[in-house]
N, C-alpha and C. Protein backbone atom coordinates (compact mmCIF):
# COMPACT_ATOMS: atom_id res chain seq x y z
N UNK A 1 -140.90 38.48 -8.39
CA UNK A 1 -141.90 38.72 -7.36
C UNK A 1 -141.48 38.11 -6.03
N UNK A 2 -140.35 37.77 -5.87
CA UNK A 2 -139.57 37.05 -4.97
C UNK A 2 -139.65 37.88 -3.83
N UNK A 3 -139.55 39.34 -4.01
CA UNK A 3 -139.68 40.46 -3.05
C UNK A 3 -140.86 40.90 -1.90
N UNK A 4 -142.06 40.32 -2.86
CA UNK A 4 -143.50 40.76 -2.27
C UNK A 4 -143.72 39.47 -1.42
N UNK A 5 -143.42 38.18 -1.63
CA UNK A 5 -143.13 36.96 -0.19
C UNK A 5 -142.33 37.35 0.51
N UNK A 6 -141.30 37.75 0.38
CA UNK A 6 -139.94 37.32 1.63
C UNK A 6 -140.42 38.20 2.59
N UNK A 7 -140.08 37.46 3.96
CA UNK A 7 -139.96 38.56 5.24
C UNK A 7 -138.81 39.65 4.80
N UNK A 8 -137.85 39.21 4.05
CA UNK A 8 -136.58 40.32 4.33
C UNK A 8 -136.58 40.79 3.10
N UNK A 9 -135.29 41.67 3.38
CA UNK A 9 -135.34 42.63 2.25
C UNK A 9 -134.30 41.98 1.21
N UNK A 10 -134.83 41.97 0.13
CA UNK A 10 -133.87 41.04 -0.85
C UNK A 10 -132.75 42.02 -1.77
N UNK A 11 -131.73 41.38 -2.04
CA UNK A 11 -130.88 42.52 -3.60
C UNK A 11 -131.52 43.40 -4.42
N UNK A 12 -131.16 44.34 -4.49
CA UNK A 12 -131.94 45.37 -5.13
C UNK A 12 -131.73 44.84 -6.85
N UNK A 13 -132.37 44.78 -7.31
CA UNK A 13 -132.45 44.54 -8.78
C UNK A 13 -132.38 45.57 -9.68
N UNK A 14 -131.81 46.29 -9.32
CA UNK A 14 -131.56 48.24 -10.17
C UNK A 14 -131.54 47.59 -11.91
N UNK A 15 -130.40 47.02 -12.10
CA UNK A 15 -130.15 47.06 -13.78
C UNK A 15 -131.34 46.27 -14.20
N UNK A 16 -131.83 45.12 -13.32
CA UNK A 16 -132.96 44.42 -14.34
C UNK A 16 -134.14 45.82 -14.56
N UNK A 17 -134.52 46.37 -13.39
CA UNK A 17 -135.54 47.40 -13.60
C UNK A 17 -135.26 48.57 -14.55
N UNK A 18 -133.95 48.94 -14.63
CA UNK A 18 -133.71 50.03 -15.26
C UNK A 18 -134.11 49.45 -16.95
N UNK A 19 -133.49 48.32 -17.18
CA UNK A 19 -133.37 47.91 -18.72
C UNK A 19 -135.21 47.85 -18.74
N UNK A 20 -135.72 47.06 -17.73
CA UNK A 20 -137.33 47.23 -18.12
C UNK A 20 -138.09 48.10 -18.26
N UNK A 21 -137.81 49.25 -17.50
CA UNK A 21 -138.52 50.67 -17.59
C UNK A 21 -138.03 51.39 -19.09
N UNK A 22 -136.45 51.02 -19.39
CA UNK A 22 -136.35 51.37 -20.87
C UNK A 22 -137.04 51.07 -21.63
N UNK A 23 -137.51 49.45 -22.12
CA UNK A 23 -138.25 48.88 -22.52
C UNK A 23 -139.55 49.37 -22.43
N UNK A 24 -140.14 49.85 -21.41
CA UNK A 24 -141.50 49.90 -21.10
C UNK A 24 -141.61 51.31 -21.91
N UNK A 25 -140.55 51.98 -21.91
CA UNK A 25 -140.44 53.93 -22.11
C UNK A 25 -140.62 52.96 -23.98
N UNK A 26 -139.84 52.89 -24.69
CA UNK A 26 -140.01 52.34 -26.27
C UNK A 26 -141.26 51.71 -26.60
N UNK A 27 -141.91 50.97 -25.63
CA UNK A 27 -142.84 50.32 -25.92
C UNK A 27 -143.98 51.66 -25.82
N UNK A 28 -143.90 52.26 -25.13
CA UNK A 28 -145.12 53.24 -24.79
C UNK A 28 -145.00 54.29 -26.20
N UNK A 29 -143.76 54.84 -26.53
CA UNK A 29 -143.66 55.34 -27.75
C UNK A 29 -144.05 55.03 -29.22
N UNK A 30 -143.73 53.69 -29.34
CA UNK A 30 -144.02 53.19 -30.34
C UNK A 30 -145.31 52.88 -30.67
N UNK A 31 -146.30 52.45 -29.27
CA UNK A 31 -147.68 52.45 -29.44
C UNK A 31 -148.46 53.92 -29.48
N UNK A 32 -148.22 54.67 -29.45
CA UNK A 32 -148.41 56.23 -29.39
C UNK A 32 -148.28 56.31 -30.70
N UNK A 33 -147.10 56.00 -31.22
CA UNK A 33 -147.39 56.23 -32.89
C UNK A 33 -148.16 55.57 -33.85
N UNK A 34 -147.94 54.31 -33.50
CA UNK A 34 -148.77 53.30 -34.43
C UNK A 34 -150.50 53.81 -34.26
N UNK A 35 -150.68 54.71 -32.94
CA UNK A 35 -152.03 54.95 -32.59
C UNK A 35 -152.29 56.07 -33.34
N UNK A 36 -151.40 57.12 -33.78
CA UNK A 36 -151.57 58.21 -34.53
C UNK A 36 -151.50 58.17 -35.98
N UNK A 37 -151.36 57.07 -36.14
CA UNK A 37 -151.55 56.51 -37.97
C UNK A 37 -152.92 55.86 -38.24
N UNK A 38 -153.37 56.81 -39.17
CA UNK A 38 -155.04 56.62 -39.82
C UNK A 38 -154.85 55.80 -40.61
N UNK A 39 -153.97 55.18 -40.82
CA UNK A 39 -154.10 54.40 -42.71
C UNK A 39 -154.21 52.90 -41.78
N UNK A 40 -153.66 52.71 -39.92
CA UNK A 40 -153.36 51.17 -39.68
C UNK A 40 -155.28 50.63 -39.56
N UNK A 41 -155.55 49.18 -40.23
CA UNK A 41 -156.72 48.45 -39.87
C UNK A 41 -156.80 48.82 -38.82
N UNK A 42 -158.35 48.62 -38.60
CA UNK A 42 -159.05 47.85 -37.51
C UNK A 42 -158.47 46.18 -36.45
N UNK A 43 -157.70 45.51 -37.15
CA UNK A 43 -156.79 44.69 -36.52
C UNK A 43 -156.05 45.32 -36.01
N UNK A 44 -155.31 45.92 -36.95
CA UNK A 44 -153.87 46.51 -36.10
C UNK A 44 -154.02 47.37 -34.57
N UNK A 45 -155.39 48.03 -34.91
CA UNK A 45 -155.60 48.89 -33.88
C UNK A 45 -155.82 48.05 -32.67
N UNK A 46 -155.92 46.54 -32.78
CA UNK A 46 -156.63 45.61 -31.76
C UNK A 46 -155.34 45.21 -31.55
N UNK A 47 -154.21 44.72 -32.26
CA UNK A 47 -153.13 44.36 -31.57
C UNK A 47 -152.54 45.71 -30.80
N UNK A 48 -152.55 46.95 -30.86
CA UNK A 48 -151.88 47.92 -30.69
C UNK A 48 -152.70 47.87 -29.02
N UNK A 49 -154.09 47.73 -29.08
CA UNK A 49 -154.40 47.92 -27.63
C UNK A 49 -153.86 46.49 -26.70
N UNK A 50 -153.57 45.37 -27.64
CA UNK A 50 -153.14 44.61 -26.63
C UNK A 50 -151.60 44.76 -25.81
N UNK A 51 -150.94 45.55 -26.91
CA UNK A 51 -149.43 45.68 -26.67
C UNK A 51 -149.72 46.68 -25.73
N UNK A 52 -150.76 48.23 -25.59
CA UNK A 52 -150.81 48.71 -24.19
C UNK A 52 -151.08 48.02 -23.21
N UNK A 53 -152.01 47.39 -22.94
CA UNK A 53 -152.72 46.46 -22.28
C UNK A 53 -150.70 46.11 -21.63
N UNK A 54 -150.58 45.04 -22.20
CA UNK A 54 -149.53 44.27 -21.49
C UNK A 54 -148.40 45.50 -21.00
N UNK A 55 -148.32 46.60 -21.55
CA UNK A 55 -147.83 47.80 -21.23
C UNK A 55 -147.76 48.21 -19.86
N UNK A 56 -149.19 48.47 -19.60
CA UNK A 56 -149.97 48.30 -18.39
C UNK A 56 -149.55 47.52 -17.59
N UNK A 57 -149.87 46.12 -18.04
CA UNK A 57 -149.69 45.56 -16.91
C UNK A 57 -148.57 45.60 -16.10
N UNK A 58 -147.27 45.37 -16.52
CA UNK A 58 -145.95 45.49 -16.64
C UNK A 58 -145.60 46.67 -15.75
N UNK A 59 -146.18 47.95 -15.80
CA UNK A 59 -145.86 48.84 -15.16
C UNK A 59 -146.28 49.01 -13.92
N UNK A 60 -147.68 48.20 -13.73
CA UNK A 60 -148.44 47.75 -12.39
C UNK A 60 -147.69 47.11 -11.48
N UNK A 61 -146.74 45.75 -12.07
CA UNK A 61 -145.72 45.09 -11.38
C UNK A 61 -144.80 45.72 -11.10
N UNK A 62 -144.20 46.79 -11.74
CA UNK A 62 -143.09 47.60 -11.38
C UNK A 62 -143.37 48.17 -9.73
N UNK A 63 -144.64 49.05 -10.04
CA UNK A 63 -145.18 49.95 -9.23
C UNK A 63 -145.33 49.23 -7.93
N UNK A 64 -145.73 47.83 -8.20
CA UNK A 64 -145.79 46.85 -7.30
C UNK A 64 -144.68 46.44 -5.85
N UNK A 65 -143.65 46.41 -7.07
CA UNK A 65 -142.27 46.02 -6.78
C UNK A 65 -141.76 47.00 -5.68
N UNK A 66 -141.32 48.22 -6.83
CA UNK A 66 -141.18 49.85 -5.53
C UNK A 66 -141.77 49.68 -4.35
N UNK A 67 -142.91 49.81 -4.40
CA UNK A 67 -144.14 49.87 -3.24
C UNK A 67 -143.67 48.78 -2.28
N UNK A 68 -143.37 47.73 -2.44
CA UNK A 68 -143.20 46.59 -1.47
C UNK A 68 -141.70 46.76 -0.90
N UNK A 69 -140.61 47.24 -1.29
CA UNK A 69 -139.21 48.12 -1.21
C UNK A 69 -139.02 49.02 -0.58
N UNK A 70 -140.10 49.32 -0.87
CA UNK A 70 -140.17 50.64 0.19
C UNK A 70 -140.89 50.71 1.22
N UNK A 71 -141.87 49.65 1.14
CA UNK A 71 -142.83 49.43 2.95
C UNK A 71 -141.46 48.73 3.38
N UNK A 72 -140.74 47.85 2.65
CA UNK A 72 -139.81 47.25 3.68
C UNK A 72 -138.76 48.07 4.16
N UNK A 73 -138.45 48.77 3.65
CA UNK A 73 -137.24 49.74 3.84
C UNK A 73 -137.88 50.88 5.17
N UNK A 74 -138.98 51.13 5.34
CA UNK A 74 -139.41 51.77 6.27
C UNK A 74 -140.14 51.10 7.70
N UNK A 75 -140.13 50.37 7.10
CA UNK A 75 -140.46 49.14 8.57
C UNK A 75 -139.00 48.83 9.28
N UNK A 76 -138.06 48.66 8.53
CA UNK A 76 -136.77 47.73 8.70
C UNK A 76 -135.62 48.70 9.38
N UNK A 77 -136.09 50.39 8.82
CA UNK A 77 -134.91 51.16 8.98
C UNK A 77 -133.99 51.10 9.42
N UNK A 78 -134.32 51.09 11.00
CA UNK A 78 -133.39 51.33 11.75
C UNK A 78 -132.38 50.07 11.93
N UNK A 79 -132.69 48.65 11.54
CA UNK A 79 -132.47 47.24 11.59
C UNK A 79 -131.19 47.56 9.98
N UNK A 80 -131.87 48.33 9.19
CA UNK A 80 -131.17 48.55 7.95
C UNK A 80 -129.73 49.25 7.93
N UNK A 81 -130.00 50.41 9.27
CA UNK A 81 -128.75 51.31 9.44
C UNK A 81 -127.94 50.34 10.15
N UNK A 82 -128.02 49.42 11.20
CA UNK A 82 -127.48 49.05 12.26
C UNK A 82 -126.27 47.83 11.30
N UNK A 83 -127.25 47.51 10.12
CA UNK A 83 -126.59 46.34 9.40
C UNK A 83 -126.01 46.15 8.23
N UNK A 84 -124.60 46.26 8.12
CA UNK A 84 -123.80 46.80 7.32
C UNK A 84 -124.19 46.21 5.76
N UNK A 85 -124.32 44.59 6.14
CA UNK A 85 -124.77 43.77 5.09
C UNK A 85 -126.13 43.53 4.50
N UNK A 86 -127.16 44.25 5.17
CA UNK A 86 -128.49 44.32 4.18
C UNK A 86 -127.97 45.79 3.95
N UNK A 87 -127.32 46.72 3.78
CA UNK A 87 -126.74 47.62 3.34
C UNK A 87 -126.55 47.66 2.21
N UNK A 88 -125.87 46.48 1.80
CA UNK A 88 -124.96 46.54 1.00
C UNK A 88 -125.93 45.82 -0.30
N UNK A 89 -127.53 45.16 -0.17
CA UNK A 89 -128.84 44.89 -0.72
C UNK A 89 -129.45 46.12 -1.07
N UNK A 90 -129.39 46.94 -0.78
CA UNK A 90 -130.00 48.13 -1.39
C UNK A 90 -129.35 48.64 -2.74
N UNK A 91 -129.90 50.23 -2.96
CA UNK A 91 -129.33 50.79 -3.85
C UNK A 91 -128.55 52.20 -2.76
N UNK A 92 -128.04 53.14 -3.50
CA UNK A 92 -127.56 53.91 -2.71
C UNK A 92 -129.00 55.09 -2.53
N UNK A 93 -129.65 55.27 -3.08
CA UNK A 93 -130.96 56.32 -2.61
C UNK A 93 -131.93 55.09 -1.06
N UNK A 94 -132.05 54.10 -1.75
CA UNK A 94 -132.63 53.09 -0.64
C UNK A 94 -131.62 53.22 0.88
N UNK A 95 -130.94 53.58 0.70
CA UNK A 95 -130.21 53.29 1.79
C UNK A 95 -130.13 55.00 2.17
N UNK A 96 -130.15 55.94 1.66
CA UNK A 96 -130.26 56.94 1.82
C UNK A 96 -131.76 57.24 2.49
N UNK A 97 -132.61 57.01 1.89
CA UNK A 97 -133.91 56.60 2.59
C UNK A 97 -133.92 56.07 3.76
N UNK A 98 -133.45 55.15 3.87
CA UNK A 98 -133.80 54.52 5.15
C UNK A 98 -133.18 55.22 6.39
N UNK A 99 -132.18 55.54 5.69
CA UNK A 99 -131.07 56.63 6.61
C UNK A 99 -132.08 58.24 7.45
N UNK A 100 -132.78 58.64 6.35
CA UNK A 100 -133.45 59.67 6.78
C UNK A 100 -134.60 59.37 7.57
N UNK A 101 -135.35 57.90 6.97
CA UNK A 101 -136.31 57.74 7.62
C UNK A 101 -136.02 56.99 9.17
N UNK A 102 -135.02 56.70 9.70
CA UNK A 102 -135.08 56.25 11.00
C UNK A 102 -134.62 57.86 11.67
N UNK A 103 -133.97 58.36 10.85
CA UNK A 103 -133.59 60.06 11.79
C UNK A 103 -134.70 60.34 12.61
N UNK A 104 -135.88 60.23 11.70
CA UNK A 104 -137.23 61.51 11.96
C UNK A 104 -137.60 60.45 12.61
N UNK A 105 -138.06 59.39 12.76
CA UNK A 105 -138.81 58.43 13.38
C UNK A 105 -137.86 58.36 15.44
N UNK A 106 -136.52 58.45 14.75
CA UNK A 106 -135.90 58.85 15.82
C UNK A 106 -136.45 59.79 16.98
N UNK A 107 -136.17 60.78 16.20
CA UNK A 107 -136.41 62.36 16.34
C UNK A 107 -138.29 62.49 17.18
N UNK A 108 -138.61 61.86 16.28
CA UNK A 108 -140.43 62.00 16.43
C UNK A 108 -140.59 61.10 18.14
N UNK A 109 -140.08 59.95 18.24
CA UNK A 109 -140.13 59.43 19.22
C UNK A 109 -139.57 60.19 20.42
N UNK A 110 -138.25 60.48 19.81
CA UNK A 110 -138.08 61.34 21.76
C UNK A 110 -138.50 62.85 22.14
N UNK A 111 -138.99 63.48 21.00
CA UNK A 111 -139.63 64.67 21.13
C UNK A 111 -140.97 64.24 21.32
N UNK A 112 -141.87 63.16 21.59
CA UNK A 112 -142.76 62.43 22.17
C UNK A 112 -142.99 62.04 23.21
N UNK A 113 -141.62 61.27 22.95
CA UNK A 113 -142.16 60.16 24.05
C UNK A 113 -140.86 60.00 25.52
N UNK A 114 -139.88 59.76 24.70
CA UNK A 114 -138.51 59.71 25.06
C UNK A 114 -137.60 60.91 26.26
N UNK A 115 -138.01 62.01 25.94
CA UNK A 115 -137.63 63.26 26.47
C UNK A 115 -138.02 63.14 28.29
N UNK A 116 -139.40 62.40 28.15
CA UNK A 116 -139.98 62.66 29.41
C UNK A 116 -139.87 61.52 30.09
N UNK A 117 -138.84 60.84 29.83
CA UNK A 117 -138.79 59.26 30.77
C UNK A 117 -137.50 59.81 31.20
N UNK A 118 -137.10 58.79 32.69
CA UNK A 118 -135.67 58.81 32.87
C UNK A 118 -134.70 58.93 32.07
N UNK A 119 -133.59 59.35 32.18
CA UNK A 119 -132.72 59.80 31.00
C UNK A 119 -131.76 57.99 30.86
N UNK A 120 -132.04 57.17 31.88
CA UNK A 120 -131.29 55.77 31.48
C UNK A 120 -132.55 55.15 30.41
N UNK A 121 -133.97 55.61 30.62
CA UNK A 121 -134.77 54.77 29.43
C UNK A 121 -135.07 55.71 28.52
N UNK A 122 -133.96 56.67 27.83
CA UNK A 122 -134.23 57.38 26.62
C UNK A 122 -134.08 57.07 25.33
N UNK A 123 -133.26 55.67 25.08
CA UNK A 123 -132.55 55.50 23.96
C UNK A 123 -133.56 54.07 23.51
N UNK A 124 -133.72 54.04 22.33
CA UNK A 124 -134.57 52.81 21.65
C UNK A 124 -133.18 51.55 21.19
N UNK A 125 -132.30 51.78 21.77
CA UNK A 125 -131.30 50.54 21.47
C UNK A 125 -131.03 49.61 22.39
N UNK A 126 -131.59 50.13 23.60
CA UNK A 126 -131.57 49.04 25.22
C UNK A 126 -132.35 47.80 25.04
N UNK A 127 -131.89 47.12 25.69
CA UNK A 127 -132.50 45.07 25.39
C UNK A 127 -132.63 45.30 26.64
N UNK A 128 -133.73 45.39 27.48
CA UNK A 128 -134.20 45.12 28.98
C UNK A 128 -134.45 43.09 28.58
N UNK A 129 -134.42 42.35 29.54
CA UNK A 129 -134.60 40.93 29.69
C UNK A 129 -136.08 40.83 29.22
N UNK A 130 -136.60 39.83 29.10
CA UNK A 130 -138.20 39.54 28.54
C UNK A 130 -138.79 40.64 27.59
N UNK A 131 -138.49 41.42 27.16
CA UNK A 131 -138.82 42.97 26.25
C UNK A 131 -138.40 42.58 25.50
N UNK A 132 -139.59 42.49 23.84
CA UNK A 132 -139.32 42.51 22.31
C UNK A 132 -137.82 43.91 22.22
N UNK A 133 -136.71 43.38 21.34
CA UNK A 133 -136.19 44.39 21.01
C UNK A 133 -137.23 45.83 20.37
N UNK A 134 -136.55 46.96 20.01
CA UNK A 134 -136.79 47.86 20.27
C UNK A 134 -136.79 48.59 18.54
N UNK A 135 -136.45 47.58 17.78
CA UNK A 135 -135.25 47.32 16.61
C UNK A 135 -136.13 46.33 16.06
N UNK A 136 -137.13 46.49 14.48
CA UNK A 136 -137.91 45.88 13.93
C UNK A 136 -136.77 45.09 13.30
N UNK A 137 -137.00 43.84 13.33
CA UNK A 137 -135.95 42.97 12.39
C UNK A 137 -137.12 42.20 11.39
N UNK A 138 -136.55 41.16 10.06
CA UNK A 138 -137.78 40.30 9.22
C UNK A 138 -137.70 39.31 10.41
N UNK A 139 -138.70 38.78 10.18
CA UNK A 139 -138.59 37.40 10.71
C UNK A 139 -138.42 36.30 9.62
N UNK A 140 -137.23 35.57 10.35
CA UNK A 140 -137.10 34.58 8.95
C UNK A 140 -137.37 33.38 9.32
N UNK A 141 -138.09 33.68 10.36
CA UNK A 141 -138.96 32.14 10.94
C UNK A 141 -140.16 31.88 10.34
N UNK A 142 -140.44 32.91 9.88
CA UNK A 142 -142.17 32.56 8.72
C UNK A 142 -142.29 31.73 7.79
N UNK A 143 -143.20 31.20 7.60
CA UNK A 143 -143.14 29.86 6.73
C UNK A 143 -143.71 30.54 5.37
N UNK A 144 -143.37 29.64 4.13
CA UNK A 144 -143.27 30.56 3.17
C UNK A 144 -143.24 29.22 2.40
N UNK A 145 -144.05 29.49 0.99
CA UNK A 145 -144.27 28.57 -0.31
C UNK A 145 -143.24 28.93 -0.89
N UNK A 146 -142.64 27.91 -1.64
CA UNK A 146 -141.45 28.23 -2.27
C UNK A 146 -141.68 27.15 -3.66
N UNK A 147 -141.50 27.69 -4.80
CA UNK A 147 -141.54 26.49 -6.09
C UNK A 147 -140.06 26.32 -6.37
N UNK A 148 -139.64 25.02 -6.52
CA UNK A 148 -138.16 24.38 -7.21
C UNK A 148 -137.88 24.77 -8.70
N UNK A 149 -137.24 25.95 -9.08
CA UNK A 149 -137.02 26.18 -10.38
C UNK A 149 -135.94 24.75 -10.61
N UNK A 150 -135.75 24.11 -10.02
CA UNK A 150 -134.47 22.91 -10.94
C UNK A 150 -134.65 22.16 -9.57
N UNK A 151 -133.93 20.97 -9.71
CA UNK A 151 -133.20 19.91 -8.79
C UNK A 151 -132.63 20.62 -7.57
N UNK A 152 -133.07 20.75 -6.33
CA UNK A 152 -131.87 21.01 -5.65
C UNK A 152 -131.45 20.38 -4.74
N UNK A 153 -130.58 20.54 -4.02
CA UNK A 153 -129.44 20.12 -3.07
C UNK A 153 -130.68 19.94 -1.81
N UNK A 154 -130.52 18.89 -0.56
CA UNK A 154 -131.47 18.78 -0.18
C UNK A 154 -131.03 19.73 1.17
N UNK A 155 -132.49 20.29 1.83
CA UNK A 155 -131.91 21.51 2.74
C UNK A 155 -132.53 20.72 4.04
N UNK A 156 -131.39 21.30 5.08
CA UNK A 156 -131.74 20.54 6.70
C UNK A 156 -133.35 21.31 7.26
N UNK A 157 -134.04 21.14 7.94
CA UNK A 157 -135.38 21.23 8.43
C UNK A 157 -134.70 21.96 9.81
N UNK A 158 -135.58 22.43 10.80
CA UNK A 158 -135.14 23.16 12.23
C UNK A 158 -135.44 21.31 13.11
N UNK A 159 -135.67 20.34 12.69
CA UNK A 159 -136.25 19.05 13.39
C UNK A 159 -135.19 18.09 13.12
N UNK A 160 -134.08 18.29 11.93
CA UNK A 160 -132.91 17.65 11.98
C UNK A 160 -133.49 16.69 10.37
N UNK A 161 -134.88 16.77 9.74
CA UNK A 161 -135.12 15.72 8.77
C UNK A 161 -134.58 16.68 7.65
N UNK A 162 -134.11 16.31 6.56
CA UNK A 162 -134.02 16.63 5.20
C UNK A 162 -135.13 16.68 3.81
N UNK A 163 -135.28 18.18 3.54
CA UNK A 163 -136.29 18.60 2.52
C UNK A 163 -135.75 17.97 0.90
N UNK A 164 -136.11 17.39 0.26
CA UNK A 164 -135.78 17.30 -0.78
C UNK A 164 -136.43 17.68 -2.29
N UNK A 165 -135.89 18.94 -2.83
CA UNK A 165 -136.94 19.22 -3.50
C UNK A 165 -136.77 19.47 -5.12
N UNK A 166 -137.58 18.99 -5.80
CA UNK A 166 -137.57 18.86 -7.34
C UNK A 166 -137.79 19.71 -8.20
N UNK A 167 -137.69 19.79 -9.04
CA UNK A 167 -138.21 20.87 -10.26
C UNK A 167 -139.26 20.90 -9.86
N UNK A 168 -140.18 21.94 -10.24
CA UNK A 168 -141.96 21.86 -9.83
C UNK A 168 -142.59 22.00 -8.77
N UNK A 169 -141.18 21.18 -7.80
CA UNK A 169 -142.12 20.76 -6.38
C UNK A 169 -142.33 22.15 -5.69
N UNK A 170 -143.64 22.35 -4.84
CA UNK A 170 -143.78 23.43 -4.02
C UNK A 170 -143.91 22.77 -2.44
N UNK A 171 -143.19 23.73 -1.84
CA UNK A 171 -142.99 23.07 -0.50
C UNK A 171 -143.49 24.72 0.44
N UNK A 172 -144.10 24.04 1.62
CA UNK A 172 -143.75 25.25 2.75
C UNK A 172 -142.91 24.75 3.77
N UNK A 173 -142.12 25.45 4.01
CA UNK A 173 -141.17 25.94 5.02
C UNK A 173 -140.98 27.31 5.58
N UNK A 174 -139.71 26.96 6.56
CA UNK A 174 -139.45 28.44 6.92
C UNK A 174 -138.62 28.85 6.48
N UNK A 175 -138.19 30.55 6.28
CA UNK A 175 -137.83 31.26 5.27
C UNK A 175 -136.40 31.19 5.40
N UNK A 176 -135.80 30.89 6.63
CA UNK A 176 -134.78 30.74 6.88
C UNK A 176 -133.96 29.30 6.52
N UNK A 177 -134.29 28.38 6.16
CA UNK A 177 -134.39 27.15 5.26
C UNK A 177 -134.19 27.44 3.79
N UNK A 178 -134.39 27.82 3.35
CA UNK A 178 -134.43 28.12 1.72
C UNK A 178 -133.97 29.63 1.39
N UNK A 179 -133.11 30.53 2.29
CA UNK A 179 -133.19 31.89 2.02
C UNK A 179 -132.01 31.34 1.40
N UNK A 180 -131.06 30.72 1.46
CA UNK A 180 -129.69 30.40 0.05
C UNK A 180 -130.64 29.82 -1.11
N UNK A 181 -131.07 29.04 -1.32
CA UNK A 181 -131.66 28.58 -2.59
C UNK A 181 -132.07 30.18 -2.89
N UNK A 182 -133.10 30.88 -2.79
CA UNK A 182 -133.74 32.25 -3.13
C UNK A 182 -132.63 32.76 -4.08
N UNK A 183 -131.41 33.49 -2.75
CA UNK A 183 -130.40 34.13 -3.19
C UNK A 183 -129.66 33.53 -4.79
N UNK A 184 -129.28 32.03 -4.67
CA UNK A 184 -129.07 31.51 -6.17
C UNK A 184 -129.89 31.08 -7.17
N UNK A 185 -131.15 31.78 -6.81
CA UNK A 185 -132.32 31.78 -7.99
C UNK A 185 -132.31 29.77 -8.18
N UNK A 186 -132.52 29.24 -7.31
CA UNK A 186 -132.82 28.12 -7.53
C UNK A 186 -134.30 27.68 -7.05
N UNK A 187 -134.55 28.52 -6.43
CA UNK A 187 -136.50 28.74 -6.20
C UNK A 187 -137.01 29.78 -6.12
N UNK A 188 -138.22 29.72 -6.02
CA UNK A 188 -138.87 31.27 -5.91
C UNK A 188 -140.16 31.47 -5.26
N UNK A 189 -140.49 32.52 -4.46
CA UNK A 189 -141.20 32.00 -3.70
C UNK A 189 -142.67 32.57 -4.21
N UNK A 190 -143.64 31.79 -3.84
CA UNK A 190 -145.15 31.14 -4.49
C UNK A 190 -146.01 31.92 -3.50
């Protein structure tokens, strides 16, 4: 769930999801059958709804997961094309996505908006001075709960003091502080 905190877009987790959706596909089968057998108790039939039940749930988090992957991937697009290395965090359809979706968003803007301004302010890649870029980036200045899966290494603060943080411990900081711990699964964020 590391995905639904972070400002940014994290490693795509393809094989863990794929092996779980396998899982989830056997599990859904097997309760389908056990449900079509008249001879199982009245117990059995109560464990059988709990194993959907958690079925359920499981697939909610999936759905979860996608959904949050894909608001980021469409917020980020054009930040996504420009950058070779959250590139290389996706999958190849995600990145194909994002690819199409900054086209049209492209496209939609200067057949809007763009067409009818001077032809020097047509392009959404210009940095005028005091003007937010143009180019949605995460912000990895957001402060963010993070729990210590183990001991770790102590991380520098933006104030020069040192975080030191334990198994258990939950700390807030900013995201940019702890985005290496994340990456080596040495915390996770809360």
């Amino acid at each position: 769930m590391n995905e639904r905190h972070s400002p940014d877009i994290l490693p795509n987790e393809g094989e863990l999801l794929a092996g779980l959706l396998d899982h989830i596909r056997s599990q859904s089968e097997t309760v389908q059958l056990l449900r079509a057998d008249p001879s199982s108790s009245e117990e059995e039939h109560f464990r059988i709804m709990l194993v959907q039940t958690e079925v359920e749930r499981v697939k909610f988090i999936v759905r979860s997961y996608i959904r949050t992957r894909l608001f980021k991937i469409e917020k980020f697009a054009r930040y996504i094309m420009t950058n070779p290395e959250v590139q290389q965090r996706l999958s190849e359809s995600e990145v194909e996505h994002a690819r199409r979706f900054a086209r049209l968003t492209d496209q939609h803007f200067y057949h809007s908006v763009l067409q009818s301004l001077p032809e020097t302010q047509q392009t959404l890649d210009d940095q005028p001075p005091f003007v937010p870029s143009m180019v949605t980036e995460p912000d990895r200045t957001r402060a963010v709960f993070v729990l210590a899966r183990q001991d770790c290494p102590p991380v520098r603060l933006p104030d020069g003091t040192a975080l030191d943080m334990r198994k258990g411990h939950i700390s807030l900081t900013l995201y940019s502080v702890v985005e290496q711990l994340i990456a080596r699964g040495e915390v996770e964020l809360v």
